[in-house]
Protein backbone atom coordinates (compact mmCIF):
# COMPACT_ATOMS: atom_id res chain seq x y z
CA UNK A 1 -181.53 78.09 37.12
CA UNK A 2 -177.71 77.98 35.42
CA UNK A 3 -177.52 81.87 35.02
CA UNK A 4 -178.84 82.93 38.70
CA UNK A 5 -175.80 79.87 39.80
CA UNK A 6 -173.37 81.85 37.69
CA UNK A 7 -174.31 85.22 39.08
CA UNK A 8 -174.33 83.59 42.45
CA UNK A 9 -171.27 81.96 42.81
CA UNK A 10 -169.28 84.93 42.63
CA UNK A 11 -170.86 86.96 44.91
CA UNK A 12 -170.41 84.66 47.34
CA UNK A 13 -166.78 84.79 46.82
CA UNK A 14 -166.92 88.43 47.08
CA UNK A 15 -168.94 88.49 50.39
CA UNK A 16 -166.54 85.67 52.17
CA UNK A 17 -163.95 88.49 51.38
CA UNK A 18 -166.50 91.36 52.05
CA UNK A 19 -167.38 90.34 55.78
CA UNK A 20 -164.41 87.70 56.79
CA UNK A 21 -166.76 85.11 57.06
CA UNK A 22 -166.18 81.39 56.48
CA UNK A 23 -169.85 80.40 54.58
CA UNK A 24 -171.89 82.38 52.18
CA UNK A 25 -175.06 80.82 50.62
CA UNK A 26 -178.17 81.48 48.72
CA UNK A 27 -181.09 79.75 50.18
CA UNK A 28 -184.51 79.32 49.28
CA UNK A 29 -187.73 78.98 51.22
CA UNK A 30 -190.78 76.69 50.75
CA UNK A 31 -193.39 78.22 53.01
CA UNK A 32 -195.75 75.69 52.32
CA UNK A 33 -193.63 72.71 53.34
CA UNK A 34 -191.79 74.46 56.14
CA UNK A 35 -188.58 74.32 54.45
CA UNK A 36 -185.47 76.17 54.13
CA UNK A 37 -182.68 74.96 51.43
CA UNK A 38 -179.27 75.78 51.01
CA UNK A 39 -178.92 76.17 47.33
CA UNK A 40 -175.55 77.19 46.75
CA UNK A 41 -173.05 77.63 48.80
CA UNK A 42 -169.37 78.39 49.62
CA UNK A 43 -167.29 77.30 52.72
CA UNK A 44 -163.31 78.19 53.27
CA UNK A 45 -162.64 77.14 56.70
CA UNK A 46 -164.30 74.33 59.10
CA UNK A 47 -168.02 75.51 59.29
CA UNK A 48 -169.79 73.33 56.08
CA UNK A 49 -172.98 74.61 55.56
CA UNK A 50 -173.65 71.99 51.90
CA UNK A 51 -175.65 72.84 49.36
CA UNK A 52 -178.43 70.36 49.49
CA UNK A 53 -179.26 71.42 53.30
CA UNK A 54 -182.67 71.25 54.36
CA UNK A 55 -183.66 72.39 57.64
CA UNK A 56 -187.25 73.26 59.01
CA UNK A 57 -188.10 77.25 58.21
CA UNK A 58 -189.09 77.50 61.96
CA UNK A 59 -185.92 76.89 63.26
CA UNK A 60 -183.85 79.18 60.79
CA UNK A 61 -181.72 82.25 61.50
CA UNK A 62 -183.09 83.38 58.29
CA UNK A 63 -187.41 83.61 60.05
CA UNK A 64 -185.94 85.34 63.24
CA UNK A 65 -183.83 87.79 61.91
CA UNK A 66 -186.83 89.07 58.98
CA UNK A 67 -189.02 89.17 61.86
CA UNK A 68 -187.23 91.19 64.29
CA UNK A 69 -185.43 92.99 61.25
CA UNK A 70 -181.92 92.06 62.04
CA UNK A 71 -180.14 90.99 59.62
CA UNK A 72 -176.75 91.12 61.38
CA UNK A 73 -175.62 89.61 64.81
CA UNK A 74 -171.94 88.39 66.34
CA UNK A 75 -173.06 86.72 69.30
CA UNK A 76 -176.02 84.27 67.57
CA UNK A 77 -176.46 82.37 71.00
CA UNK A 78 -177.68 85.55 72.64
CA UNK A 79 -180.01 86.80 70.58
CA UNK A 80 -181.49 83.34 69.35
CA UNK A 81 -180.23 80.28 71.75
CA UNK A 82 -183.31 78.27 70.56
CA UNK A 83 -181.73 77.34 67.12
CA UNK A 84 -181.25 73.79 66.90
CA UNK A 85 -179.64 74.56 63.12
CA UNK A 86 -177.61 77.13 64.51
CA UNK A 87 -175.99 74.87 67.60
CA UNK A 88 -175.83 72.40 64.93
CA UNK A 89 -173.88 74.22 62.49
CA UNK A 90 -171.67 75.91 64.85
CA UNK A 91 -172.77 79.76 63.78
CA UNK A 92 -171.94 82.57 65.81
CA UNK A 93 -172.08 85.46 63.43
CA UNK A 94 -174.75 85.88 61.32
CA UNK A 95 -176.04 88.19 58.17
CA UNK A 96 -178.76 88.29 56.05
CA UNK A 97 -180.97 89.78 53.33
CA UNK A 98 -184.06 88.30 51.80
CA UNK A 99 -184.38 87.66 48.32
CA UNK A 100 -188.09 89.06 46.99
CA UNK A 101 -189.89 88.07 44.32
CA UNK A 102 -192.02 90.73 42.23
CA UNK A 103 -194.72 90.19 44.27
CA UNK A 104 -193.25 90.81 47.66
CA UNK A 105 -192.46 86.89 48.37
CA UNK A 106 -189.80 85.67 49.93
CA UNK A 107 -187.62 83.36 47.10
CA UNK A 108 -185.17 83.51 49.90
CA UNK A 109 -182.04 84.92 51.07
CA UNK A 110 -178.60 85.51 51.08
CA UNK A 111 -176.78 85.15 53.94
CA UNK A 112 -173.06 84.81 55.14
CA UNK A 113 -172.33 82.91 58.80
CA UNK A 114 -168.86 82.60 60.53
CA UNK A 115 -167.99 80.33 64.10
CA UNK A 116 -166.24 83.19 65.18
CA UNK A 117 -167.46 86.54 66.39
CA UNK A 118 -166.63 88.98 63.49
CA UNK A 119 -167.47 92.62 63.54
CA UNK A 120 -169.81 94.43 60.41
CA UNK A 121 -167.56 96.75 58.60
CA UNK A 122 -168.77 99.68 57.06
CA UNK A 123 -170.92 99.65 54.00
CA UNK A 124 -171.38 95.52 54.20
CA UNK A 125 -175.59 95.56 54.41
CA UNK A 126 -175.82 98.28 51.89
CA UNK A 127 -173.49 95.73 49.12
CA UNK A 128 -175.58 92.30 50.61
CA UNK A 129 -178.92 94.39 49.81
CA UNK A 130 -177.58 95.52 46.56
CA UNK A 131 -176.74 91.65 46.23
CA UNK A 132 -179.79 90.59 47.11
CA UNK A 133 -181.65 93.12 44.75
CA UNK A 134 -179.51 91.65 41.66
CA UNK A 135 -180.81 88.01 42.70
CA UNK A 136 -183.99 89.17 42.82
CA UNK A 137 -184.00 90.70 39.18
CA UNK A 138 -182.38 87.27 38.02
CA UNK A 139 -184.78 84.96 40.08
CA UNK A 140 -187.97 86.94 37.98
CA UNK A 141 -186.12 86.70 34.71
CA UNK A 142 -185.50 82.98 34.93
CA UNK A 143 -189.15 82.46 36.28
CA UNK A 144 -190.59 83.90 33.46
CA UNK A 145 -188.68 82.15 30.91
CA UNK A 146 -189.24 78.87 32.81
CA UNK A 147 -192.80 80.28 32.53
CA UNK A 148 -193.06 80.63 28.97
CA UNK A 149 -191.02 77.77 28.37
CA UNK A 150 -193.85 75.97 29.94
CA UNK A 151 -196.09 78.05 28.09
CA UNK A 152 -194.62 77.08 24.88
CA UNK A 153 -194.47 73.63 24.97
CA UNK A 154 -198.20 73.51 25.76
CA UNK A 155 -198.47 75.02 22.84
CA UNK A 156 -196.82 72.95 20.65
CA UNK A 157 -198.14 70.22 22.30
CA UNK A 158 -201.94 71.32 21.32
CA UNK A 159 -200.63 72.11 18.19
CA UNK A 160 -199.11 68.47 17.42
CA UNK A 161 -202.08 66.84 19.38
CA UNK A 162 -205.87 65.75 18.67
CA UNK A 163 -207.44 67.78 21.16
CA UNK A 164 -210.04 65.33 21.21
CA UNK A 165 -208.66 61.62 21.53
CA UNK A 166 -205.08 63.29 22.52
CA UNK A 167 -204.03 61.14 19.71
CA UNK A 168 -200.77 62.93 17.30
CA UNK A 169 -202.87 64.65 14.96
CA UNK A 170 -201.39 64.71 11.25
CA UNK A 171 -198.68 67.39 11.97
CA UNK A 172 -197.39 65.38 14.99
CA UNK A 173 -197.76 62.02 13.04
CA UNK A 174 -195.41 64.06 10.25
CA UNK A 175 -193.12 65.27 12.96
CA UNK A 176 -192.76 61.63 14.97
CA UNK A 177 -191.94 60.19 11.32
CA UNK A 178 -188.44 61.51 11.68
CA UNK A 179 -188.06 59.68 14.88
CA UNK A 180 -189.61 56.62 13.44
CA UNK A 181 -187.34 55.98 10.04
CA UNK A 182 -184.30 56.67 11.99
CA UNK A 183 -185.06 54.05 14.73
CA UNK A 184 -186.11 51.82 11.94
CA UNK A 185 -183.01 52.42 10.32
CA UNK A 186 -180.95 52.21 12.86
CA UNK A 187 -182.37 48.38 13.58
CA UNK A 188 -183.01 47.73 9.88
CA UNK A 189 -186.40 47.10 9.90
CA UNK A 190 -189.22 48.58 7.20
CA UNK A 191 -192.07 50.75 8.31
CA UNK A 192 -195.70 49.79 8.55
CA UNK A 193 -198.37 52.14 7.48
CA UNK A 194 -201.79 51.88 8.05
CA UNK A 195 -205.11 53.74 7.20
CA UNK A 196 -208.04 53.17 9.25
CA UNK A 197 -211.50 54.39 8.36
CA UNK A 198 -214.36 53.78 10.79
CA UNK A 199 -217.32 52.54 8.59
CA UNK A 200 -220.73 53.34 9.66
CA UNK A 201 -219.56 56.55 12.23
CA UNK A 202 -221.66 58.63 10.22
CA UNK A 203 -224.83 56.60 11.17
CA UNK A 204 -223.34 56.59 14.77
CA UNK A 205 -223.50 60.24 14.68
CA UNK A 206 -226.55 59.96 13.29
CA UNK A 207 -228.58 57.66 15.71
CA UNK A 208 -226.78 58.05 18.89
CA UNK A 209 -225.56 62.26 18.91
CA UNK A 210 -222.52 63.86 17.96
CA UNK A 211 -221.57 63.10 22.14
CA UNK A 212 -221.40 59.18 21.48
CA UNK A 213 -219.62 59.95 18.39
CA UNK A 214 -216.84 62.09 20.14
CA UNK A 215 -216.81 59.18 22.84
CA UNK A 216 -216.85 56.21 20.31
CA UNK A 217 -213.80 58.37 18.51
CA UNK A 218 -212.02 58.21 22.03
CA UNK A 219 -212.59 54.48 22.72
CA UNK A 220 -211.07 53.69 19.13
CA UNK A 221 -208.43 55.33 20.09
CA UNK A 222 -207.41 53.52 23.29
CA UNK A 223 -208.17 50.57 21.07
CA UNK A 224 -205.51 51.27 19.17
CA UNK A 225 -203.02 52.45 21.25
CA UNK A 226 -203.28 49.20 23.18
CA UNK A 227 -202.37 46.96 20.39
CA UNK A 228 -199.27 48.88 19.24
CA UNK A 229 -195.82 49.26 20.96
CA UNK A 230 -194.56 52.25 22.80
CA UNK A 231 -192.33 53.50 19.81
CA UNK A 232 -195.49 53.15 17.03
CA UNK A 233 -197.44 56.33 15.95
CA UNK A 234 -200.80 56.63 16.33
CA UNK A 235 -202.44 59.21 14.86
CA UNK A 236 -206.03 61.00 14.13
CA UNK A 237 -205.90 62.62 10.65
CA UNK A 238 -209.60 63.67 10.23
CA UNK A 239 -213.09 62.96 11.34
CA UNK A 240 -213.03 59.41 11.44
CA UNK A 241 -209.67 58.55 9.69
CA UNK A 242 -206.71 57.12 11.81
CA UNK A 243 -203.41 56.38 10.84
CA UNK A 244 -200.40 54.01 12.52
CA UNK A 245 -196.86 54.06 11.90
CA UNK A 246 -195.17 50.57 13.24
CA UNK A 247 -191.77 49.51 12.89
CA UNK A 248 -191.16 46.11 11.67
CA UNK A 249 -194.64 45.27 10.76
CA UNK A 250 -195.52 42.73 8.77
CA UNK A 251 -198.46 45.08 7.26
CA UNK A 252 -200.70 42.60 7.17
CA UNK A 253 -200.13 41.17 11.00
CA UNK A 254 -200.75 44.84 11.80
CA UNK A 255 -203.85 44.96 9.32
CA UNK A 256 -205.58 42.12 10.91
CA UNK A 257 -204.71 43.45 14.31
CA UNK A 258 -206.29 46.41 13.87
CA UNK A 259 -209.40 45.88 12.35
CA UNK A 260 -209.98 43.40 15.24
CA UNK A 261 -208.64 46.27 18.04
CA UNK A 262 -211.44 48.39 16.53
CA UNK A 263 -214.72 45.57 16.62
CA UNK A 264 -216.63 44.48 19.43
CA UNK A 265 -218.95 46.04 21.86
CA UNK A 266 -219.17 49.42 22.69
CA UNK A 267 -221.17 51.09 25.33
CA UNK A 268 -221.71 54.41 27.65
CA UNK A 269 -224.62 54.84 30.55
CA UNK A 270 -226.94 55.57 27.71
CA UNK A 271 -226.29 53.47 24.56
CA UNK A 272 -224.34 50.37 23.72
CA UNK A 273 -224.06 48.58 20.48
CA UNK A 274 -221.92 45.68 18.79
CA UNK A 275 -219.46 47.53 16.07
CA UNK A 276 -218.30 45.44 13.20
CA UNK A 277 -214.87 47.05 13.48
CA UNK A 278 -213.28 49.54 10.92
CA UNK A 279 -212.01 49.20 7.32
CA UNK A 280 -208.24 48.93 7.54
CA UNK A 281 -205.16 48.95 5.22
CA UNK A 282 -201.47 48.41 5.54
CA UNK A 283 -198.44 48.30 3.60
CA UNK A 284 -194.74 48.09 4.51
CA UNK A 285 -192.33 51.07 3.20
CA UNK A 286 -188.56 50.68 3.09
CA UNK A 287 -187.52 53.33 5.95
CA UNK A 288 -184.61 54.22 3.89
CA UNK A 289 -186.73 55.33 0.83
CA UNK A 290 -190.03 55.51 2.47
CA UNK A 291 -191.79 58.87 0.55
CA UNK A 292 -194.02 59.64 3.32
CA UNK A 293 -197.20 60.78 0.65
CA UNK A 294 -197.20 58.38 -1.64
CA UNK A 295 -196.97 55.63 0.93
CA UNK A 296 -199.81 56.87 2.95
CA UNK A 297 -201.96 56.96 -0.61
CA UNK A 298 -200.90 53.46 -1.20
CA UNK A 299 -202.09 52.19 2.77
CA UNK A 300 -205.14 54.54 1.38
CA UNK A 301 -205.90 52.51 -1.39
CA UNK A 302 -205.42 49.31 0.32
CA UNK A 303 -207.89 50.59 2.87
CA UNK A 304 -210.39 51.16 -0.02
CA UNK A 305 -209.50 47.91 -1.11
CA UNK A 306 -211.07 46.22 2.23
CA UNK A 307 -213.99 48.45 2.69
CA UNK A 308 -215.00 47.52 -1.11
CA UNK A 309 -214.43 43.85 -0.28
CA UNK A 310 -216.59 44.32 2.77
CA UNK A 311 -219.38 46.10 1.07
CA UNK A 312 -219.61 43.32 -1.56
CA UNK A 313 -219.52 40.67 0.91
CA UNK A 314 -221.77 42.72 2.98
CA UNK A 315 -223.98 42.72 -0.01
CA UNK A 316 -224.13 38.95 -0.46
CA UNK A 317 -224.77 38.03 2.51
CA UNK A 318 -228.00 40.36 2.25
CA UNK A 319 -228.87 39.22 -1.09
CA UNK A 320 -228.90 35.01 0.44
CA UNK A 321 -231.25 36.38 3.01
């Protein structure tokens, strides 16, 4: 939260001058973990309360003085002796506001504490409320923009993504190819591009329900994220069309490494069957001059080149039986 530190910081400049106090500090409170935390702070004289400060809600200053509604005291061991953070810290005069959220939640509070006993002057809970109020505007704004920060990378995120195999879907494959030329540039290595078509997932479909076929699409998928590096795109382009972007290659190294990735068995509580593996192609493209459409129609071709070899062999074999 830069802009609630920058509104911050100088008020608690102004409120060490305000009250005579030697620490001023925002906190913030984690009800659910029992926690208090100094977030920022300022200290002119002995007394150190750091930002970073962590000290169990319970015990605060801050707990007792919202729940008896005091939020200002010069003699702390009086009125609250049981303070292990307050005997710890030295404090002997202590004021407070809470910080609300929108909602009527505590965010936390603003606070100033001195060793010394040092008398309220006139007007000084009116200008910490005031104080308090502003943080609380702030706090909401940079919640909400956190929020739809949030908000909008999930979006982009579905719209970059398969929502099915969570694969890059052909946007995100477009928008990753950026990153991939320059890193292949950078190490002087050539892209490879591959196009993988599943053969047969129509019959899958087909025999087993559209259900298998979403789950077969998903285990081809992992398949082929496990047999590529970290840095390598993998992405689902339509029904049963896959593409991968590798530095280095050699295509054909990452041909053959696919089209084994994508055979063997396959199996769920219901069906199982062998799968001959997919038809795959790959070329390499110079990442310098690498036109991203025509390469992927050439890694098309070659793809059409191996499913027509596969047909015809496929045929053969059927016509010597």
């Amino acid at each position: 939260m830069d802009d609630l530190e920058q509104l911050t910081r100088p008020m608690l400049e102004f409120l060490e001058s305000l009250t005579g106090l030697e620490s001023t500090y925002l906190t913030t409170i984690d009800r659910s973990a029992g926690l208090q935390r100094i977030l920022y702070s300022r200290n002119s004289a002995q007394m150190i309360i750091p930002e970073g400060l962590e000290v169990p809600w319970g015990d605060t200053l801050c707990k007792r003085a919202m729940e008896e509604g005091r939020p200002y005291t010069d003699n702390v061991s009086t009125c609250w002796g049981d303070s292990e953070a307050a005997r710890a810290l030295g404090i002997r005069t202590y004021l407070s506001q809470p910080v609300l959220r929108i909602d009527g939640q505590v965010f936390g509070t603003l606070c100033a504490a001195g060793a010394d006993s040092v008398p309220l002057k006139p007007d000084t809970l009116d200008i910490l409320a005031r104080f308090a109020g502003m943080l609380s505007l702030q706090v909401e704004r940079e919640i909400a923009l956190r929020r739809m920060r949030v908000e909008n990378a999930a979006l982009t995120e579905q719209t970059l993504c398969d929502q099915l195999t969570g694969l890059a879907n052909r946007r995100g494959m477009e928008h990753g190819l950026t990153r991939l030329k320059a890193q292949c540039q950078r190490n002087n290595q050539r892209i490879a591009i591959a196009f993988i078509d599943l053969d047969g997932f129509k019959q899958i479909n087909d025999t087993h329900g559209h259900e298998a076929g979403d789950r077969f699409l998903v285990h081809i998928a992992r398949k082929l994220v496990s047999v590529v590096r970290g840095g390598d795109i993998v992405a689902r382009i339509g029904g049963d069309e896959f593409i991968v972007l590798a530095e280095g290659g050699p295509a054909e190294q990452l041909q053959n490494r696919l089209a084994e990735a994508t055979s063997g068995a396959f199996a769920t509580d219901q069906i199982a069957f062998d799968y001959p593996g997919a038809s795959v192609g790959a070329i390499d493209a110079s990442a310098d001059e690498c036109n991203f459409d025509v390469a992927l129609k050439q890694a098309d071709r070659a793809m059409y080149e191996v499913k027509k070899a596969r047909k015809t062999k496929a045929g053969q074999g059927e016509a010597r039986q």
